[in-house]
C-alpha atoms as a PDB file:
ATOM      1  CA  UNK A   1       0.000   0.000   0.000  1.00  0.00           C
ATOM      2  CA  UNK A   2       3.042   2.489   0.869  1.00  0.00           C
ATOM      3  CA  UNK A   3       4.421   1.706  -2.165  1.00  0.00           C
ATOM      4  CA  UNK A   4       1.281   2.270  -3.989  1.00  0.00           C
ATOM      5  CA  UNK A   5       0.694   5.575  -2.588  1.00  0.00           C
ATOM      6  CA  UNK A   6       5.148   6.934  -3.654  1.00  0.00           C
ATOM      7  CA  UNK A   7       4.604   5.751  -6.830  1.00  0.00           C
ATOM      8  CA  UNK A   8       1.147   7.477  -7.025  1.00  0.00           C
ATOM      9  CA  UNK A   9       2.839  10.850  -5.679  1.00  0.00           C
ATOM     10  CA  UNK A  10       6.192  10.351  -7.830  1.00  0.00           C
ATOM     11  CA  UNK A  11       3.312  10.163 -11.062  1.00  0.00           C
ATOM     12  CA  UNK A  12       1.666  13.344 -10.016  1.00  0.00           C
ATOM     13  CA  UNK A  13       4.396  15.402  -9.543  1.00  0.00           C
ATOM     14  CA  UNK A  14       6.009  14.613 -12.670  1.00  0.00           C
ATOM     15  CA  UNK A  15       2.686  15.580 -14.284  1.00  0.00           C
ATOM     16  CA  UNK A  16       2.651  18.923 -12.530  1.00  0.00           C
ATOM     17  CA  UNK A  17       6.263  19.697 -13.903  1.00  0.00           C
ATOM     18  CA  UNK A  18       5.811  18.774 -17.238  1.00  0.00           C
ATOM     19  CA  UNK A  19       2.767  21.215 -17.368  1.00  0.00           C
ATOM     20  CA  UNK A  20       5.767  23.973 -17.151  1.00  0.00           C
ATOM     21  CA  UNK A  21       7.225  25.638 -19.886  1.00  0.00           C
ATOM     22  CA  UNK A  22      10.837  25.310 -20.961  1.00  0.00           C
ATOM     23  CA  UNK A  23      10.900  29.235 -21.594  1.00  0.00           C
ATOM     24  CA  UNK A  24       9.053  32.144 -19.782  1.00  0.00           C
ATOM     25  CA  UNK A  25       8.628  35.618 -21.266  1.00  0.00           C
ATOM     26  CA  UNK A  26       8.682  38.614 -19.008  1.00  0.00           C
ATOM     27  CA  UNK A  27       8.947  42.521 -19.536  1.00  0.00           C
ATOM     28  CA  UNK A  28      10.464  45.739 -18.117  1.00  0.00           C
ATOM     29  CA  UNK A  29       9.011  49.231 -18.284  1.00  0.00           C
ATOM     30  CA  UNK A  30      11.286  51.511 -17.417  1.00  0.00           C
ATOM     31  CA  UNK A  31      11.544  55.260 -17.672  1.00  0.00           C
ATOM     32  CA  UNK A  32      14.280  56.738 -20.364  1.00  0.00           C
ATOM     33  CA  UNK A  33      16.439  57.925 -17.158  1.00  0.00           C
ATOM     34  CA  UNK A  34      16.370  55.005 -14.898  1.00  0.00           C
ATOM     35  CA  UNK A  35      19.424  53.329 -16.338  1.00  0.00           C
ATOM     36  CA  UNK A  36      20.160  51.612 -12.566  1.00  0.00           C
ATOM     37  CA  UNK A  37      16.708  49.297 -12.540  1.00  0.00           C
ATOM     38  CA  UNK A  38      17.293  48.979 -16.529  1.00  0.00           C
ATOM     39  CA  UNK A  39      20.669  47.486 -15.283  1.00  0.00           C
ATOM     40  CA  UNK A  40      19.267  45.639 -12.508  1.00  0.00           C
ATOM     41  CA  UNK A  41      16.026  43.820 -14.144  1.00  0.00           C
ATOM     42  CA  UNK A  42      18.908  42.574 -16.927  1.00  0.00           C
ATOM     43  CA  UNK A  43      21.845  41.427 -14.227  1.00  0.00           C
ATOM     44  CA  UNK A  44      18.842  39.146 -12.189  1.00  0.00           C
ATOM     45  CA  UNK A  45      17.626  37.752 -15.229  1.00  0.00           C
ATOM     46  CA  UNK A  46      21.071  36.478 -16.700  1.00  0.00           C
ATOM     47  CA  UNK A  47      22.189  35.479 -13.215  1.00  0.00           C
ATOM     48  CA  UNK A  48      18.548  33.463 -12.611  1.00  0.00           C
ATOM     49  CA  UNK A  49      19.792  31.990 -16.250  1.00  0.00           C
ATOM     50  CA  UNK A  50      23.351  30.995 -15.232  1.00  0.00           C
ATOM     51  CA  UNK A  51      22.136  29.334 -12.430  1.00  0.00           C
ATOM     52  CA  UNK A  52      23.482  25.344 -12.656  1.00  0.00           C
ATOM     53  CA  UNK A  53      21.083  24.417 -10.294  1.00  0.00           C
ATOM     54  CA  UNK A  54      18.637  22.703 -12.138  1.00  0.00           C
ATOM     55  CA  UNK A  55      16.074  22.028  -9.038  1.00  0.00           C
ATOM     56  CA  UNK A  56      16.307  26.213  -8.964  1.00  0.00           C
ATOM     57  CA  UNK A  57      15.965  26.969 -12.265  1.00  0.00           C
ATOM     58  CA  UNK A  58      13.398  24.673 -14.119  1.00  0.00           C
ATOM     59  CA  UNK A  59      12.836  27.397 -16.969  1.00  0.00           C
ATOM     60  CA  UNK A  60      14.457  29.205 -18.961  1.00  0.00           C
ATOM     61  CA  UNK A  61      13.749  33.517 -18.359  1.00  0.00           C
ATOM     62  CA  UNK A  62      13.629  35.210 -22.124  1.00  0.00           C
ATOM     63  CA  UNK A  63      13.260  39.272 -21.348  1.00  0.00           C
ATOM     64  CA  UNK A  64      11.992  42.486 -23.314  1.00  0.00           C
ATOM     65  CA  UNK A  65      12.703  45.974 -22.172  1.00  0.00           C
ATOM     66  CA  UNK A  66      10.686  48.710 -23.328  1.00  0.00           C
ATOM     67  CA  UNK A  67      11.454  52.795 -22.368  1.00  0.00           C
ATOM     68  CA  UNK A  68       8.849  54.823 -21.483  1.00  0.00           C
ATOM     69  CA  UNK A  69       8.490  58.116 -22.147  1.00  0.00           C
ATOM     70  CA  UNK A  70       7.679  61.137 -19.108  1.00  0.00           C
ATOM     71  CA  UNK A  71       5.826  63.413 -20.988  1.00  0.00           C
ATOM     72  CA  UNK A  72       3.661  61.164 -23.317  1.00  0.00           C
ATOM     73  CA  UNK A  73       1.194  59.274 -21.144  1.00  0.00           C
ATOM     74  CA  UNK A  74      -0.175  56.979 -23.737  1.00  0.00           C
ATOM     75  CA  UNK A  75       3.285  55.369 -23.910  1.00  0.00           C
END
Protein backbone atom coordinates (compact mmCIF):
# COMPACT_ATOMS: atom_id res chain seq x y z
CA UNK A 1 0.00 0.00 0.00
CA UNK A 2 3.04 2.49 0.87
CA UNK A 3 4.42 1.71 -2.16
CA UNK A 4 1.28 2.27 -3.99
CA UNK A 5 0.69 5.58 -2.59
CA UNK A 6 5.15 6.93 -3.65
CA UNK A 7 4.60 5.75 -6.83
CA UNK A 8 1.15 7.48 -7.03
CA UNK A 9 2.84 10.85 -5.68
CA UNK A 10 6.19 10.35 -7.83
CA UNK A 11 3.31 10.16 -11.06
CA UNK A 12 1.67 13.34 -10.02
CA UNK A 13 4.40 15.40 -9.54
CA UNK A 14 6.01 14.61 -12.67
CA UNK A 15 2.69 15.58 -14.28
CA UNK A 16 2.65 18.92 -12.53
CA UNK A 17 6.26 19.70 -13.90
CA UNK A 18 5.81 18.77 -17.24
CA UNK A 19 2.77 21.22 -17.37
CA UNK A 20 5.77 23.97 -17.15
CA UNK A 21 7.22 25.64 -19.89
CA UNK A 22 10.84 25.31 -20.96
CA UNK A 23 10.90 29.23 -21.59
CA UNK A 24 9.05 32.14 -19.78
CA UNK A 25 8.63 35.62 -21.27
CA UNK A 26 8.68 38.61 -19.01
CA UNK A 27 8.95 42.52 -19.54
CA UNK A 28 10.46 45.74 -18.12
CA UNK A 29 9.01 49.23 -18.28
CA UNK A 30 11.29 51.51 -17.42
CA UNK A 31 11.54 55.26 -17.67
CA UNK A 32 14.28 56.74 -20.36
CA UNK A 33 16.44 57.93 -17.16
CA UNK A 34 16.37 55.01 -14.90
CA UNK A 35 19.42 53.33 -16.34
CA UNK A 36 20.16 51.61 -12.57
CA UNK A 37 16.71 49.30 -12.54
CA UNK A 38 17.29 48.98 -16.53
CA UNK A 39 20.67 47.49 -15.28
CA UNK A 40 19.27 45.64 -12.51
CA UNK A 41 16.03 43.82 -14.14
CA UNK A 42 18.91 42.57 -16.93
CA UNK A 43 21.84 41.43 -14.23
CA UNK A 44 18.84 39.15 -12.19
CA UNK A 45 17.63 37.75 -15.23
CA UNK A 46 21.07 36.48 -16.70
CA UNK A 47 22.19 35.48 -13.22
CA UNK A 48 18.55 33.46 -12.61
CA UNK A 49 19.79 31.99 -16.25
CA UNK A 50 23.35 30.99 -15.23
CA UNK A 51 22.14 29.33 -12.43
CA UNK A 52 23.48 25.34 -12.66
CA UNK A 53 21.08 24.42 -10.29
CA UNK A 54 18.64 22.70 -12.14
CA UNK A 55 16.07 22.03 -9.04
CA UNK A 56 16.31 26.21 -8.96
CA UNK A 57 15.96 26.97 -12.26
CA UNK A 58 13.40 24.67 -14.12
CA UNK A 59 12.84 27.40 -16.97
CA UNK A 60 14.46 29.20 -18.96
CA UNK A 61 13.75 33.52 -18.36
CA UNK A 62 13.63 35.21 -22.12
CA UNK A 63 13.26 39.27 -21.35
CA UNK A 64 11.99 42.49 -23.31
CA UNK A 65 12.70 45.97 -22.17
CA UNK A 66 10.69 48.71 -23.33
CA UNK A 67 11.45 52.80 -22.37
CA UNK A 68 8.85 54.82 -21.48
CA UNK A 69 8.49 58.12 -22.15
CA UNK A 70 7.68 61.14 -19.11
CA UNK A 71 5.83 63.41 -20.99
CA UNK A 72 3.66 61.16 -23.32
CA UNK A 73 1.19 59.27 -21.14
CA UNK A 74 -0.17 56.98 -23.74
CA UNK A 75 3.28 55.37 -23.91
Amino acid sequence: MAQNVVLFLLWLSGRSLAGFPNQINIGGLFMRSTVQEHSAFRFAVQLYNTNQNTTEKPFHLNYNVDNLESSNSFS
